[in-house]
N, C-alpha and C. Protein backbone atom coordinates (compact mmCIF):
# COMPACT_ATOMS: atom_id res chain seq x y z
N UNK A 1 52.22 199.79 152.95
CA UNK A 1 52.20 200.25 151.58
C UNK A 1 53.55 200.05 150.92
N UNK A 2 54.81 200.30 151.96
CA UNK A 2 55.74 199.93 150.78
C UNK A 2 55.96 199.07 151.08
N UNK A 3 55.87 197.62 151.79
CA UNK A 3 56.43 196.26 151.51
C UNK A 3 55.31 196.27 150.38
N UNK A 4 54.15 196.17 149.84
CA UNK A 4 53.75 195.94 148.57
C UNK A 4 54.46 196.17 147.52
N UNK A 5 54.67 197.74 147.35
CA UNK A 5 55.53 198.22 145.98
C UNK A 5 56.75 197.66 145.91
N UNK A 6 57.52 197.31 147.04
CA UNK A 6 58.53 196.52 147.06
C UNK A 6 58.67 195.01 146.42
N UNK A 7 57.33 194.72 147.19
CA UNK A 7 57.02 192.99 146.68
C UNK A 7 56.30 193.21 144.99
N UNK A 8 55.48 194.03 144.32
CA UNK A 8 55.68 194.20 143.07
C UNK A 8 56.70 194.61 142.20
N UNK A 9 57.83 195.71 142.69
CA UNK A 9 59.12 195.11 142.13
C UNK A 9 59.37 193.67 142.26
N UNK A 10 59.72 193.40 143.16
CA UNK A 10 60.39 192.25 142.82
C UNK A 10 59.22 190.64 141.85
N UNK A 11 58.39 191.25 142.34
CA UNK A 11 57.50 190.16 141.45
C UNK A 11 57.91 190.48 139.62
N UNK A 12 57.94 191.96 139.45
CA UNK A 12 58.27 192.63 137.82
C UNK A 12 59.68 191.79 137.46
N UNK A 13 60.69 192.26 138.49
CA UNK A 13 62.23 191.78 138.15
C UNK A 13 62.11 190.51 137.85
N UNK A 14 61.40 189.22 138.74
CA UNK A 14 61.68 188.46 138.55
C UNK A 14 61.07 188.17 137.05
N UNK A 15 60.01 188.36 136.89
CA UNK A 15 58.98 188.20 135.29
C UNK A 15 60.06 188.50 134.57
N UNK A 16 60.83 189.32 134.33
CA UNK A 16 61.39 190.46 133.61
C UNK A 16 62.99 189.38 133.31
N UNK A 17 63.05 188.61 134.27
CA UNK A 17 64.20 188.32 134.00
C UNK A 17 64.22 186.54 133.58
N UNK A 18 62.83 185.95 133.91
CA UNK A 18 62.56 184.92 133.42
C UNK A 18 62.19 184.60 131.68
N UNK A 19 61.41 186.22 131.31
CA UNK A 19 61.25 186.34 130.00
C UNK A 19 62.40 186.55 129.24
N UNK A 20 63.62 187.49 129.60
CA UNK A 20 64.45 187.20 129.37
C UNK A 20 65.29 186.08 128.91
N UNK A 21 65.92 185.55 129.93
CA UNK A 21 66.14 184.26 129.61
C UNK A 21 66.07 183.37 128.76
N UNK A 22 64.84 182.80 128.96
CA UNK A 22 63.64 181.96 128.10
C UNK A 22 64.17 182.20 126.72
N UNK A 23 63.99 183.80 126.40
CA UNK A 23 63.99 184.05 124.91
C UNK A 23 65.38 184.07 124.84
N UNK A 24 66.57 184.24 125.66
CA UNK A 24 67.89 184.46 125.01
C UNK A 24 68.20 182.66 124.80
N UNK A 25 67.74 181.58 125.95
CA UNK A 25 67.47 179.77 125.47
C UNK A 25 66.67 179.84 124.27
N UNK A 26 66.25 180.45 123.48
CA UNK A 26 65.54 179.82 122.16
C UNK A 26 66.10 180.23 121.19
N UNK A 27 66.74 181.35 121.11
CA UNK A 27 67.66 181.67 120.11
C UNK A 27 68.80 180.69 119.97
N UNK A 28 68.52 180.61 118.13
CA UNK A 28 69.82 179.44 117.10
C UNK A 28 70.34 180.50 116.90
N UNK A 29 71.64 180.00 117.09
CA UNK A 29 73.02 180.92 116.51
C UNK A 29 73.08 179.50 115.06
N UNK A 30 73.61 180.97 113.98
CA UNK A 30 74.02 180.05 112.78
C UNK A 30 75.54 179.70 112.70
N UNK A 31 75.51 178.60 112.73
CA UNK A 31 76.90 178.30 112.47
C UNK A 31 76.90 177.75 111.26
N UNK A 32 78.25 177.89 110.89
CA UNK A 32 78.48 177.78 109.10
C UNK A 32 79.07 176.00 109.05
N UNK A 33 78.27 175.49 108.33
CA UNK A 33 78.51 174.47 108.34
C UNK A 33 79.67 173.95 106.48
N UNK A 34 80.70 172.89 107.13
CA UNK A 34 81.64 172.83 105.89
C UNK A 34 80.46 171.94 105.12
N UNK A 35 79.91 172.17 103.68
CA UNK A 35 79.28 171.24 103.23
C UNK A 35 79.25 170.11 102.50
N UNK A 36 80.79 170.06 102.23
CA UNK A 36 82.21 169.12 101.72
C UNK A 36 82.21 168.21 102.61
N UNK A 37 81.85 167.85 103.81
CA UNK A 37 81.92 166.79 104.65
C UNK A 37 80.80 165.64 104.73
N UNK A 38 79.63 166.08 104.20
CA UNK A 38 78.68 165.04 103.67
C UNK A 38 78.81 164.37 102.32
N UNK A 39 79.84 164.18 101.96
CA UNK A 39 80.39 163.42 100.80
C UNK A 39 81.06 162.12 101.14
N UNK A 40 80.44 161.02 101.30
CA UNK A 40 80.91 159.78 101.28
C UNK A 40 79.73 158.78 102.02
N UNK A 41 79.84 157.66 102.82
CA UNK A 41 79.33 156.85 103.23
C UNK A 41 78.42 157.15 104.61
N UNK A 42 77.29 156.95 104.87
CA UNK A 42 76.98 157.36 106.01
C UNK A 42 76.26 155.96 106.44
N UNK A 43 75.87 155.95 108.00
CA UNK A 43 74.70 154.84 108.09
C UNK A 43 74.03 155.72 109.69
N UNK A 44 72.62 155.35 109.57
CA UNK A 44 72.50 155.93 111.09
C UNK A 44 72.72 155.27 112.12
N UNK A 45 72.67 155.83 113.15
CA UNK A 45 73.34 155.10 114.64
C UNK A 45 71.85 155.50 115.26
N UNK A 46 71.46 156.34 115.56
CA UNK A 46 70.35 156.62 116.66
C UNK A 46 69.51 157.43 115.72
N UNK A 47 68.03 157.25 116.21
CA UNK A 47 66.96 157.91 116.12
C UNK A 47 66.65 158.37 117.18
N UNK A 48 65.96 159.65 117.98
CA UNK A 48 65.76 159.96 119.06
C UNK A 48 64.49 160.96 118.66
N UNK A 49 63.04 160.75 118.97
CA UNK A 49 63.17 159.61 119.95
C UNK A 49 62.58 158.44 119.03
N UNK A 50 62.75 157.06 119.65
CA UNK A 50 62.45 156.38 119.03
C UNK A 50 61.15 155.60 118.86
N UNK A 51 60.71 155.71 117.49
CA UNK A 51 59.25 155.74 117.66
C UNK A 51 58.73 154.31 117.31
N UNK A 52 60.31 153.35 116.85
CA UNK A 52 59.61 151.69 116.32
C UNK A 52 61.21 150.90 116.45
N UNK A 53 61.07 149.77 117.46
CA UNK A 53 62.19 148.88 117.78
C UNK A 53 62.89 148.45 116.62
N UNK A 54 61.79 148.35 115.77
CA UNK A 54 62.53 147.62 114.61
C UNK A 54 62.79 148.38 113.51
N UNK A 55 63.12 149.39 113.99
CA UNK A 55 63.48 150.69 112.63
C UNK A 55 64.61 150.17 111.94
N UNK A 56 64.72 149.84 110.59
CA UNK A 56 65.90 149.36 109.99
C UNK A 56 66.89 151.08 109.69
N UNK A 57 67.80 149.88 109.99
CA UNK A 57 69.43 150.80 109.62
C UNK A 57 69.35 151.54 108.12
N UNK A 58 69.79 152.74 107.78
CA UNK A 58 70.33 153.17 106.79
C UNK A 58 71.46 153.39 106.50
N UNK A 59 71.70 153.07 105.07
CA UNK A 59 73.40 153.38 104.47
C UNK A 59 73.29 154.50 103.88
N UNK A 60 73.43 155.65 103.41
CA UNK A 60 73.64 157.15 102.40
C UNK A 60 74.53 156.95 102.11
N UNK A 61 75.03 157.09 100.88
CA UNK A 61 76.13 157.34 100.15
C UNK A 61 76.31 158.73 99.19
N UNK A 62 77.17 159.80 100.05
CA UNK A 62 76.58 160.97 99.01
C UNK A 62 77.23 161.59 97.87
N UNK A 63 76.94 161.70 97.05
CA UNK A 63 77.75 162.30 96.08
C UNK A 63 78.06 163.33 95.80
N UNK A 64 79.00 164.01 94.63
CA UNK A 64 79.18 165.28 94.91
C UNK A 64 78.08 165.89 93.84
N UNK A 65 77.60 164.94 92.97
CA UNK A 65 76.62 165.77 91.87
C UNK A 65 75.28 166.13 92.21
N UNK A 66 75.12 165.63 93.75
CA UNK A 66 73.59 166.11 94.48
C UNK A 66 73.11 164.62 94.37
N UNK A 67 73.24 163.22 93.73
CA UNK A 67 73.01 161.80 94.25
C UNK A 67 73.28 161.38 95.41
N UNK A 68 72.85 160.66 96.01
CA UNK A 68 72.61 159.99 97.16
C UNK A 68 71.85 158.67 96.83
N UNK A 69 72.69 157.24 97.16
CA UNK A 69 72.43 155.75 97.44
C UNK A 69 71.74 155.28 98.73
N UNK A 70 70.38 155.21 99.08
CA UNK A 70 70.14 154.70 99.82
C UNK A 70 69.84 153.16 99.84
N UNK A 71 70.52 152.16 101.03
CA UNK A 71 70.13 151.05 101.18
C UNK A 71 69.87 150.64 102.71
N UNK A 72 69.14 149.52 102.76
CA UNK A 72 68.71 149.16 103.72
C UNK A 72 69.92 147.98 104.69
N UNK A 73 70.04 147.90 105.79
CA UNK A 73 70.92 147.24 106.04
C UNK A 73 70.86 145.70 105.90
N UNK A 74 69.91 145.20 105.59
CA UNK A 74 69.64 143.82 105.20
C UNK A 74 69.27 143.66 103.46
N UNK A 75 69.34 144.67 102.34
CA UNK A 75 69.40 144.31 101.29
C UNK A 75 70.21 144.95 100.78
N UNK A 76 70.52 144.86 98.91
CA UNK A 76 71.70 144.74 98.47
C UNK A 76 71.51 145.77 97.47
N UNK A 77 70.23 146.44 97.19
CA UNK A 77 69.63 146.75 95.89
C UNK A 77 69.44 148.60 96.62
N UNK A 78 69.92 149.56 95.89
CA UNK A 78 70.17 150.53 96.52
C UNK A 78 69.46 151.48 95.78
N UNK A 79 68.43 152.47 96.56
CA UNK A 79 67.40 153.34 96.02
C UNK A 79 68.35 154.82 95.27
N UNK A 80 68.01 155.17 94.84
CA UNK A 80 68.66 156.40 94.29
C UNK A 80 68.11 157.97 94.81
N UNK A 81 68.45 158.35 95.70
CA UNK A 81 67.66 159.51 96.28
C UNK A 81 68.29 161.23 95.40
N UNK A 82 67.98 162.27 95.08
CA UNK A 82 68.26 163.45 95.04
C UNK A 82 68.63 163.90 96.53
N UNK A 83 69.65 164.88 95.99
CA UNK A 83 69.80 166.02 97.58
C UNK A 83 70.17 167.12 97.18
N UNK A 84 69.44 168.34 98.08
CA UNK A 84 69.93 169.29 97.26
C UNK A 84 70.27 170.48 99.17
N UNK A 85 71.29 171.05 98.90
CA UNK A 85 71.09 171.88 100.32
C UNK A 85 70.25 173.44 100.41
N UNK A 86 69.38 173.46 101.38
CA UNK A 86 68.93 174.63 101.09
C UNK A 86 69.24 175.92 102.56
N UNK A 87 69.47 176.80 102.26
CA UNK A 87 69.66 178.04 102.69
C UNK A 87 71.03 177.63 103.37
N UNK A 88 71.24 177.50 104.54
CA UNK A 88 72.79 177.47 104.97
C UNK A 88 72.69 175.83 105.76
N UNK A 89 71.80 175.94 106.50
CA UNK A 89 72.23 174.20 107.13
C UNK A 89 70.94 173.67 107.14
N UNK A 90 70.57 173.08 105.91
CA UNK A 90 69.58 172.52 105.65
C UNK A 90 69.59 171.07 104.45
N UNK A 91 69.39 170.07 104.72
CA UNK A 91 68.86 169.11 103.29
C UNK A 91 67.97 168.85 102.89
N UNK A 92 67.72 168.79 101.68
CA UNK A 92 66.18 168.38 101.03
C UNK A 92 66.31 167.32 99.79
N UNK A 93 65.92 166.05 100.78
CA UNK A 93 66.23 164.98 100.02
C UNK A 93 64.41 164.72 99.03
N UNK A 94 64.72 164.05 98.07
CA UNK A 94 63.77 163.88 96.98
C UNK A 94 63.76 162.76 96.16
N UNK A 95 62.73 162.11 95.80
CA UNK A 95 62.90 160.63 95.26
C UNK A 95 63.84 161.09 93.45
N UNK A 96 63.30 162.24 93.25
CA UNK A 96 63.61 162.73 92.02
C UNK A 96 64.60 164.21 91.88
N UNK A 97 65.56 164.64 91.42
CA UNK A 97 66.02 166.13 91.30
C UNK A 97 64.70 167.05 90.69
N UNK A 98 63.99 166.78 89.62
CA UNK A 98 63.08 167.66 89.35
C UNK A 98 61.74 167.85 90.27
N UNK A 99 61.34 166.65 91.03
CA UNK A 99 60.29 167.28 92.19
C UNK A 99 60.62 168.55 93.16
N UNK A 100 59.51 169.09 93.15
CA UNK A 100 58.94 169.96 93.86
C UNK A 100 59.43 170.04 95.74
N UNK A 101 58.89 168.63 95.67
CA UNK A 101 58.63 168.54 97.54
C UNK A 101 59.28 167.64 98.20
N UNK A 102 59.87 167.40 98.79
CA UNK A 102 61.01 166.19 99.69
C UNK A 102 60.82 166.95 100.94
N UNK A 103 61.57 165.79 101.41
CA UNK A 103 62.25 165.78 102.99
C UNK A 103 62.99 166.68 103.51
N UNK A 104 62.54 167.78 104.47
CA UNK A 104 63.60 168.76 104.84
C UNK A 104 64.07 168.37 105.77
N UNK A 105 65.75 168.28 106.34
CA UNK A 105 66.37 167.50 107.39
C UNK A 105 66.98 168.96 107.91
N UNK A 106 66.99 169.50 109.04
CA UNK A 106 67.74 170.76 109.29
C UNK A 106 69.45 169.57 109.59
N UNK A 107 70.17 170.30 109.47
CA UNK A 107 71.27 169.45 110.34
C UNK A 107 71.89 170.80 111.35
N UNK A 108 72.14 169.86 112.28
CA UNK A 108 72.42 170.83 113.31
C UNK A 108 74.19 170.33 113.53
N UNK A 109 74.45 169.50 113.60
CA UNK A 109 76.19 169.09 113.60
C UNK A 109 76.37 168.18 112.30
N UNK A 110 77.74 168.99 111.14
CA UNK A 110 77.96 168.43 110.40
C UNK A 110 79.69 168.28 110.87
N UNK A 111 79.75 167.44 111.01
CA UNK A 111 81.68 167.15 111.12
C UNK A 111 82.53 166.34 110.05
N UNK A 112 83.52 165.89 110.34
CA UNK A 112 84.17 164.80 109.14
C UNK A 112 83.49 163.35 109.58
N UNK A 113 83.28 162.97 110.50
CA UNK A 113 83.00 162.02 110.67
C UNK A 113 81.46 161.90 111.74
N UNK A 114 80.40 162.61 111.76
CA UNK A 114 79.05 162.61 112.45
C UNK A 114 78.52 163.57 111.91
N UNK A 115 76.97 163.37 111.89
CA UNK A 115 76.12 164.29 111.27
C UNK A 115 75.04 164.22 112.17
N UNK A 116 74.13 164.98 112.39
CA UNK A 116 72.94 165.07 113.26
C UNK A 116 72.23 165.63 112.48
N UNK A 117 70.76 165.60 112.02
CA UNK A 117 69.95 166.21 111.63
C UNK A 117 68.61 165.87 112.34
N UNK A 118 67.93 167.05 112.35
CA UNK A 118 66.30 167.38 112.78
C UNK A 118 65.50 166.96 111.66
N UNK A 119 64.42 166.36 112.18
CA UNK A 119 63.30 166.39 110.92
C UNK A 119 62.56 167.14 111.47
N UNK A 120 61.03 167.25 110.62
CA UNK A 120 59.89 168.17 111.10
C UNK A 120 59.47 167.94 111.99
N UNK A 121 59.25 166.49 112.49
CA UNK A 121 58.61 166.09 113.79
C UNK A 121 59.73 165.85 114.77
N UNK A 122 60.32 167.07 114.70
CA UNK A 122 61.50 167.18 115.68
C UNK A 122 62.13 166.11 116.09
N UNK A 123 62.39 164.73 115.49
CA UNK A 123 63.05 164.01 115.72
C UNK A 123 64.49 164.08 115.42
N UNK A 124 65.47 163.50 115.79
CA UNK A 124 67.21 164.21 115.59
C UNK A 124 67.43 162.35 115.02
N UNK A 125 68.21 162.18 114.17
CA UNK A 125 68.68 161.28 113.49
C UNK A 125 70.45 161.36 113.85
N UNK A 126 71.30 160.86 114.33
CA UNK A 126 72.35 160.48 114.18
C UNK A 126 73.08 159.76 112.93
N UNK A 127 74.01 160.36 112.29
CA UNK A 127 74.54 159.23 111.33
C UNK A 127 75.96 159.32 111.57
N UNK A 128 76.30 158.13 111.30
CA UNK A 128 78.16 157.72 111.66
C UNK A 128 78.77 157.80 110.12
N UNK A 129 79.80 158.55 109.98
CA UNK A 129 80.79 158.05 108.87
C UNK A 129 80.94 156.75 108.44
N UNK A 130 81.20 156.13 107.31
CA UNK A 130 81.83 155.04 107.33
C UNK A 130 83.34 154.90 106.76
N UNK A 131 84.20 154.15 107.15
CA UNK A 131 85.29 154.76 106.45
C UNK A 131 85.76 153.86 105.13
């Protein structure tokens, strides 16, 4: 009888400390991101994961009035995107400033020179500075 109650402690502790865990690995800490550092030239380096060999390169160019230049790395003719940041480390890019609905990019590392952002389909985008 008591190697049982014994062996159900320890069956509880261990549950007890796996749930633990688990949930203290899923918790985001917010870190404050400078938002002055996404101002200038960007291009991406990696997509992860990658879902097409021939994914063409992007250039961003960001501005400080909420514009953003997108071009492709093989043409010359550069799209005009909106950006606007939302809540603390978030972008929401838009073909237009007055639409409604765009692209939410979480970014998870903003530095002087690298940016990482999440999309919805949990993909992580790399982009390099340019100088």
């Amino acid at each position: 009888m008591n190697k049982l109650i014994i062996g159900l402690l320890i069956i509880a502790a261990g549950a007890g400390a796996y749930f633990l865990l688990k949930n203290k690995k899923n918790t985001t800490e917010t870190v404050s991101i400078n938002k002055e550092f996404i101002i200038g030239k960007w291009k991406t380096a990696s997509i992860e994961p990658l879902k097409d060999s021939a994914q063409p390169k992007f250039y961003y160019e960001f501005q400080k009035d909420g514009i953003a230049y997108r071009t492709i790395s093989d043409t010359t003719k550069a799209d005009t995107v909106s950006y606007a940041w939302k809540e603390s480390s978030g972008i929401i890019l838009k073909d237009k400033a007055a639409d409604t609905t765009g692209i939410l990019l979480a970014v998870v590392t903003l530095t002087a020179d690298s940016m990482k952002v999440k999309t919805s389909d949990n993909s992580e985008i790399l982009f390099i500075k340019l100088k």
